[in-house]
N, C-alpha and C. Protein backbone atom coordinates (compact mmCIF):
# COMPACT_ATOMS: atom_id res chain seq x y z
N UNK A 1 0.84 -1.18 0.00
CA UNK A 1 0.00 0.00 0.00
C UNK A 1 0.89 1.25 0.00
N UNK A 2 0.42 2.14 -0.87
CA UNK A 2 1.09 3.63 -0.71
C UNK A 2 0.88 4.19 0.48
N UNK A 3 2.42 4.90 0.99
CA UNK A 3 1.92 6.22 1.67
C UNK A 3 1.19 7.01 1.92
N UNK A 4 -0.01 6.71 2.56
CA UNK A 4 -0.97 7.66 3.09
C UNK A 4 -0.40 8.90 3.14
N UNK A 5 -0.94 10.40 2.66
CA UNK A 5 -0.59 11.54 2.77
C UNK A 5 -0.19 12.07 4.50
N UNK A 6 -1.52 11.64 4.70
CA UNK A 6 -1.37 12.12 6.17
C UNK A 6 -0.61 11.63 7.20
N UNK A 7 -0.20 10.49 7.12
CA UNK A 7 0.72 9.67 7.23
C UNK A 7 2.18 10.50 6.93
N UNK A 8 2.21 10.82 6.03
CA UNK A 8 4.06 11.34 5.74
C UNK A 8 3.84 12.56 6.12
N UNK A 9 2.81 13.27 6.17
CA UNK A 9 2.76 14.56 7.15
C UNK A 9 2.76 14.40 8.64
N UNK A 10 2.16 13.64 8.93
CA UNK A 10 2.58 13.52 11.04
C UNK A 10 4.13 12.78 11.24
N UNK A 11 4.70 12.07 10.26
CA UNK A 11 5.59 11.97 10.54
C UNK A 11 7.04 12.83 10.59
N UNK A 12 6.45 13.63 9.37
CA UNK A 12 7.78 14.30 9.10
C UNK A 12 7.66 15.38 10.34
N UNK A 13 6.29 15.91 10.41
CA UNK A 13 6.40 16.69 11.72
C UNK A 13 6.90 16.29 12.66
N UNK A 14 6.29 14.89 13.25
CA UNK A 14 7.35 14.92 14.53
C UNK A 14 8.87 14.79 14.44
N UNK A 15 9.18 14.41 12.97
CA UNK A 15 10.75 14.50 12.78
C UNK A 15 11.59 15.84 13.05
N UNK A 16 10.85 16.62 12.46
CA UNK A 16 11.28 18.34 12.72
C UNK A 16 11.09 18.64 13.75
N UNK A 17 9.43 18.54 14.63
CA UNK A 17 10.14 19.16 15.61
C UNK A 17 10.55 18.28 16.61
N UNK A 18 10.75 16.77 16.42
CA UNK A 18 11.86 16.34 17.12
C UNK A 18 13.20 16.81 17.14
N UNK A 19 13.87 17.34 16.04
CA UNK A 19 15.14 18.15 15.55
C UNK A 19 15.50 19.52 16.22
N UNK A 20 14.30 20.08 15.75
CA UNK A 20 14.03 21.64 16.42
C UNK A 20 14.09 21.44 17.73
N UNK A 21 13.20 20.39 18.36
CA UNK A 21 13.30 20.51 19.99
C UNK A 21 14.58 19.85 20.65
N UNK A 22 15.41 19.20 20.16
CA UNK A 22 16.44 18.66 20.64
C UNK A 22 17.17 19.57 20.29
N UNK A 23 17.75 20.23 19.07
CA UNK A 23 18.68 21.34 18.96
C UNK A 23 18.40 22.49 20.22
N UNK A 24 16.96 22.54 20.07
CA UNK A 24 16.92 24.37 21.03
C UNK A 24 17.26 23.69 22.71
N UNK A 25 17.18 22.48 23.51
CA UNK A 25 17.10 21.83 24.78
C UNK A 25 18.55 21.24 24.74
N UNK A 26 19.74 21.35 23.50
CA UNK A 26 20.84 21.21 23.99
C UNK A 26 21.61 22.37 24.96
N UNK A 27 21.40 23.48 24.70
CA UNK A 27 21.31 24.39 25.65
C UNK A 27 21.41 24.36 27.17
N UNK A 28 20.72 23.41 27.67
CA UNK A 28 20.28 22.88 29.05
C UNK A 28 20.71 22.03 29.35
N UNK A 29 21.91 21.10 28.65
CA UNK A 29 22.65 20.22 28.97
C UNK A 29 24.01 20.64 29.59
N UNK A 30 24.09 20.07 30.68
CA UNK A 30 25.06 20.31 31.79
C UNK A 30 26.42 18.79 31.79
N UNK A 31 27.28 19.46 30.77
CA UNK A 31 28.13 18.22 30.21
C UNK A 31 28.85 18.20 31.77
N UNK A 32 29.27 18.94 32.55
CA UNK A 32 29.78 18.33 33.56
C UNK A 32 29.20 17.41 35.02
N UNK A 33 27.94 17.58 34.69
CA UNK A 33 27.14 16.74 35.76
C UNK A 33 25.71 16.17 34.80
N UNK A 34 25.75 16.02 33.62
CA UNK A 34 25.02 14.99 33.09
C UNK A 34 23.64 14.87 33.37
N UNK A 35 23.39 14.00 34.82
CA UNK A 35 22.07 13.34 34.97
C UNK A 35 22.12 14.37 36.23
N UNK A 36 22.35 15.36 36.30
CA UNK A 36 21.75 16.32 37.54
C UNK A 36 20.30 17.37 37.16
N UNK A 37 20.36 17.49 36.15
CA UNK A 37 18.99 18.00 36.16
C UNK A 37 18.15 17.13 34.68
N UNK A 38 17.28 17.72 34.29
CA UNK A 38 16.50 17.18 33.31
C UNK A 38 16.54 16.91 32.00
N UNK A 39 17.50 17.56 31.60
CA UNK A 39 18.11 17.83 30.00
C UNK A 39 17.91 17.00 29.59
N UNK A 40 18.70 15.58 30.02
CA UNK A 40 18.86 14.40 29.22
C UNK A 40 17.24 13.57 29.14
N UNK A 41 16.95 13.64 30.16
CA UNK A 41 15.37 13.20 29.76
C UNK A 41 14.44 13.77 28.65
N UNK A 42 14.48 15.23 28.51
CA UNK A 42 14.20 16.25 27.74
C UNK A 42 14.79 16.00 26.15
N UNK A 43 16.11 15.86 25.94
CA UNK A 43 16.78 15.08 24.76
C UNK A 43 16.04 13.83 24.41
N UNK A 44 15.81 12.85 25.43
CA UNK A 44 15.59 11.63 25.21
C UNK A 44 13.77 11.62 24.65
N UNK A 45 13.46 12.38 24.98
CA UNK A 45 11.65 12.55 24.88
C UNK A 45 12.00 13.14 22.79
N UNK A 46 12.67 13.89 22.79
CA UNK A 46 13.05 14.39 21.28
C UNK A 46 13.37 13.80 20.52
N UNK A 47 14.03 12.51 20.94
CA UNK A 47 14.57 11.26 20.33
C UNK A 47 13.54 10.84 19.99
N UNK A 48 12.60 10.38 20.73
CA UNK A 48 11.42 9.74 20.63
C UNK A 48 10.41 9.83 19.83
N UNK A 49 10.09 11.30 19.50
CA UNK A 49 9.41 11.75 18.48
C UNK A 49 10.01 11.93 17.32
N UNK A 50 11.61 12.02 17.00
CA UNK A 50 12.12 11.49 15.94
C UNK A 50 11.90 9.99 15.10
N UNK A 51 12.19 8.83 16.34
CA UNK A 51 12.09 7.53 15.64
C UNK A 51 10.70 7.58 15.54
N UNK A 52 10.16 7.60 16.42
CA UNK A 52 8.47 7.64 16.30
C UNK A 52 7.68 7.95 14.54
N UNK A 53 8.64 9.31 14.37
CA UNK A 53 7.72 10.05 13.05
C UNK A 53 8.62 9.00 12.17
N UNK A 54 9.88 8.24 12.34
CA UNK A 54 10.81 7.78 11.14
C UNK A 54 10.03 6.44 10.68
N UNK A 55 9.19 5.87 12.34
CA UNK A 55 9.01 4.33 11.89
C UNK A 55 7.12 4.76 11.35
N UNK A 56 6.64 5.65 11.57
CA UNK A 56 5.77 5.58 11.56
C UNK A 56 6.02 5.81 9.46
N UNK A 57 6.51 6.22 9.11
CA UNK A 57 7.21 6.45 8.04
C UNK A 57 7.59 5.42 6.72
N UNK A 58 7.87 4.30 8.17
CA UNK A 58 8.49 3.08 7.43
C UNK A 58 7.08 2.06 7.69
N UNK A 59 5.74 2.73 7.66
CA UNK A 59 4.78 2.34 7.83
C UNK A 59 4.58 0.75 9.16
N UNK A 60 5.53 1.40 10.46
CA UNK A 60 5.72 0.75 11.64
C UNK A 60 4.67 0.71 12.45
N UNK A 61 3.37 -0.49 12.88
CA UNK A 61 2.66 -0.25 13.97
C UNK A 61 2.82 0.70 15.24
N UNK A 62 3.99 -0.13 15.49
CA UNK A 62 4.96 0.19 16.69
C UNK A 62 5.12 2.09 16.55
N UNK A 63 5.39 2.15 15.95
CA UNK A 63 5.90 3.73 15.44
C UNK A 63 4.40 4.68 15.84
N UNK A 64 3.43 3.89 15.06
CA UNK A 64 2.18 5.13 15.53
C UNK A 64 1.09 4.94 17.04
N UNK A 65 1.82 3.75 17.48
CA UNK A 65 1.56 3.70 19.32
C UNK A 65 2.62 4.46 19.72
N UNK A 66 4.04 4.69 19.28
CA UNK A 66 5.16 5.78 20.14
C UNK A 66 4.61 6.93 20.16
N UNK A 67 4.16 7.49 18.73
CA UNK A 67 3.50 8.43 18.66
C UNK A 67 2.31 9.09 19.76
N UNK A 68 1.58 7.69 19.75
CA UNK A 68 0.24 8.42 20.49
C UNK A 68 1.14 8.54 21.45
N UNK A 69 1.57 7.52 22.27
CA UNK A 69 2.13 7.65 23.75
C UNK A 69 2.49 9.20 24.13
N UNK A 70 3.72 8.97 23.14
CA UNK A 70 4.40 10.14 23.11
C UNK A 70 3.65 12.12 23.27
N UNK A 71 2.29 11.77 22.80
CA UNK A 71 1.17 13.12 22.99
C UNK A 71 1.04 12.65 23.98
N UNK A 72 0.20 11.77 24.66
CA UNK A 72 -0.18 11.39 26.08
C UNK A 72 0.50 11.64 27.29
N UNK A 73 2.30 11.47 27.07
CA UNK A 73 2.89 11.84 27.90
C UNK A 73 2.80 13.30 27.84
N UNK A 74 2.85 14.24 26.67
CA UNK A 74 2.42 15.47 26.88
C UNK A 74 1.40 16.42 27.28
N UNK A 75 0.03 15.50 26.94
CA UNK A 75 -1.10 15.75 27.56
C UNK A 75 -0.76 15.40 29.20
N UNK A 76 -0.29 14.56 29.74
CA UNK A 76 0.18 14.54 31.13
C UNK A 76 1.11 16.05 31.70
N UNK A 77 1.93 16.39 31.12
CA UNK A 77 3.14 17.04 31.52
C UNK A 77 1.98 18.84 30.85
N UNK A 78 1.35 18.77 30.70
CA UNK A 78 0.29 19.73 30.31
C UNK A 78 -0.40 20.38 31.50
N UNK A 79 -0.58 19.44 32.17
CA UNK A 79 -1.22 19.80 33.57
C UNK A 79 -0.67 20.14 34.73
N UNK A 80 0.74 20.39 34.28
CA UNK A 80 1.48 21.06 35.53
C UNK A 80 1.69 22.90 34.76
N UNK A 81 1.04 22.78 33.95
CA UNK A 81 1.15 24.03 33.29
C UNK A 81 -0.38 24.88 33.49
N UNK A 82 -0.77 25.25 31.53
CA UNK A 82 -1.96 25.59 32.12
C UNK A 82 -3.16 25.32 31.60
N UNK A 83 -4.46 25.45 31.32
CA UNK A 83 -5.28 24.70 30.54
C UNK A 83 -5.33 24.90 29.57
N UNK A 84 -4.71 25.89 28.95
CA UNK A 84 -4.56 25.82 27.42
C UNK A 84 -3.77 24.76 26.87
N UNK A 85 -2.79 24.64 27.71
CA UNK A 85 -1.81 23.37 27.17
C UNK A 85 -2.48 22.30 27.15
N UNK A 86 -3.27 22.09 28.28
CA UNK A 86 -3.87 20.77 28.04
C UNK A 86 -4.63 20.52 26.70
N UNK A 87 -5.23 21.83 26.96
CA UNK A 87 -6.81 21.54 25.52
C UNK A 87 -6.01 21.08 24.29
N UNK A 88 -4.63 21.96 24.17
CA UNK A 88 -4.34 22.38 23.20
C UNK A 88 -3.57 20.66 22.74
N UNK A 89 -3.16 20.09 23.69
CA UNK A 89 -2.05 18.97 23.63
C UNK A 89 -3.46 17.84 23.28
N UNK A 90 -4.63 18.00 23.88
CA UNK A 90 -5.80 16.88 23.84
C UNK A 90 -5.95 16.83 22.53
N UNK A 91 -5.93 17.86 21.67
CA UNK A 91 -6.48 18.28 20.63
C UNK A 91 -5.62 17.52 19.67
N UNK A 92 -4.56 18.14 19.48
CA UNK A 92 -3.71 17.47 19.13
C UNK A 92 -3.69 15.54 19.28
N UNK A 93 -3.71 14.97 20.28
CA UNK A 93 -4.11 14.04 20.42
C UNK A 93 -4.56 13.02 19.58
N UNK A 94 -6.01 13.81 19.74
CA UNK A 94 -7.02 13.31 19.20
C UNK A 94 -7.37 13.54 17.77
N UNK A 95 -6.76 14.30 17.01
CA UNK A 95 -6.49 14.56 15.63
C UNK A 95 -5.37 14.04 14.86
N UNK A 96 -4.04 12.91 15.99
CA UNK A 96 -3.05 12.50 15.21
C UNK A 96 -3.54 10.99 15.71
N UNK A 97 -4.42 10.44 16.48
CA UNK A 97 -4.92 9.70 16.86
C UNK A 97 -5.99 8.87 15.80
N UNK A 98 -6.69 10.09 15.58
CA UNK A 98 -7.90 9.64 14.56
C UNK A 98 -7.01 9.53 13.34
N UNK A 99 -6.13 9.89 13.01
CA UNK A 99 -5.46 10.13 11.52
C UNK A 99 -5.22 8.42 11.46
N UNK A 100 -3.83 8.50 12.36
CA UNK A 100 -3.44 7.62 12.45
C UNK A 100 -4.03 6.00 12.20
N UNK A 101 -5.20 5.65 13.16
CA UNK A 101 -6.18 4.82 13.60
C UNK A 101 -6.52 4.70 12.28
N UNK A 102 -7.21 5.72 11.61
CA UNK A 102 -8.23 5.51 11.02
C UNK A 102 -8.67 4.58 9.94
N UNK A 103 -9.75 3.79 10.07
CA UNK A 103 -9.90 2.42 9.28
C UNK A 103 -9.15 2.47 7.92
N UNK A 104 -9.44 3.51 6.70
CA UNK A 104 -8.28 3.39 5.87
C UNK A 104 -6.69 3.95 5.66
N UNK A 105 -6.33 4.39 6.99
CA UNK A 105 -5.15 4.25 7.14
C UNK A 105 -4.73 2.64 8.19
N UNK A 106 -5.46 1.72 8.52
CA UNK A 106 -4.78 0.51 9.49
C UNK A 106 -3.91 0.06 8.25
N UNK A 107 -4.52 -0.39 7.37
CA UNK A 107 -3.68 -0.99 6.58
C UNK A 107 -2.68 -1.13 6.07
N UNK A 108 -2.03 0.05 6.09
CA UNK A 108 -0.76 0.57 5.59
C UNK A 108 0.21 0.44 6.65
N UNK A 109 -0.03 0.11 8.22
CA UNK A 109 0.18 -0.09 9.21
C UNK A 109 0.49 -1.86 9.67
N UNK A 110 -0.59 -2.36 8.72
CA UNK A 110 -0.85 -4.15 9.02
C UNK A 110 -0.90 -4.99 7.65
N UNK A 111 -0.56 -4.33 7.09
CA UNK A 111 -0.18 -4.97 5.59
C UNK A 111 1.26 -5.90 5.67
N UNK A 112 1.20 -7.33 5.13
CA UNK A 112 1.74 -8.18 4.86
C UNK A 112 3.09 -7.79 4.26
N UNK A 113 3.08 -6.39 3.75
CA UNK A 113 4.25 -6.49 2.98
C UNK A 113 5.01 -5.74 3.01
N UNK A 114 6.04 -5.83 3.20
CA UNK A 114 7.24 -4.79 3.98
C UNK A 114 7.21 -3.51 3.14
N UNK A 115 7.16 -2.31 4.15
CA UNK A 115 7.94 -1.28 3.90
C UNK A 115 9.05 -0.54 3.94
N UNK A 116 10.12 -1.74 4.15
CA UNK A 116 11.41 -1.13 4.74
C UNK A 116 11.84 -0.20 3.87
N UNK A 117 11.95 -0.04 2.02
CA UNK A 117 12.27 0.95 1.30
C UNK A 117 11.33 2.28 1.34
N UNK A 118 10.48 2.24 1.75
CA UNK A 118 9.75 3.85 2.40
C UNK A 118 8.60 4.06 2.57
């Protein structure tokens, strides 16, 4: 099955701003004490939405559950903020959720036949 459009659009997004957000949060990395504050977790969450958008890409199940997770943990980390973030992160959610899910996009997801070339 071809590349779903919407499909190579949520991915490439989270690729960028997986990029964008790991470039601007190297900043906050403290090379002489490492695991003393949050940075590296912060890096590692950026990582995440990189492979996430790459496998979801390589039309990876796996890849568009990192994905959701990956909002969910932000819809979590939303609520120490303020309710806009939340709405705004739900929203989000639930619009890369439905994309994702959606009955004629499973397939491209559970199809028999490899997409390792793209």
């Amino acid at each position: 099955m071809k590349s779903p459009i919407p499909v190579i659009i949520i991915g490439w997004l989270f690729i960028v701003a997986g990029i964008i957000g790991f470039i601007y949060h190297l900043k906050d990395l403290n090379l002489r004490n490492l695991f003393s504050n949050d940075a590296m977790w912060v890096l590692f969450v950026r990582l995440l939405a990189i492979a996430g958008g790459i496998l979801v890409l390589r039309a990876s199940n796996a890849g568009r559950w990192l994905l959701v997770l990956w909002l969910m943990y932000h819809v979590v980390l939303s609520f120490f903020h303020s309710l806009s973030e939340v709405v705004t992160h739900v929203i989000i959610l639930v619009v890369i959720s439905y994309v994702l899910f959606h009955p004629k996009v499973t397939p491209f997801f559970t199809s028999e036949t490899a997409h390792d070339s793209g």
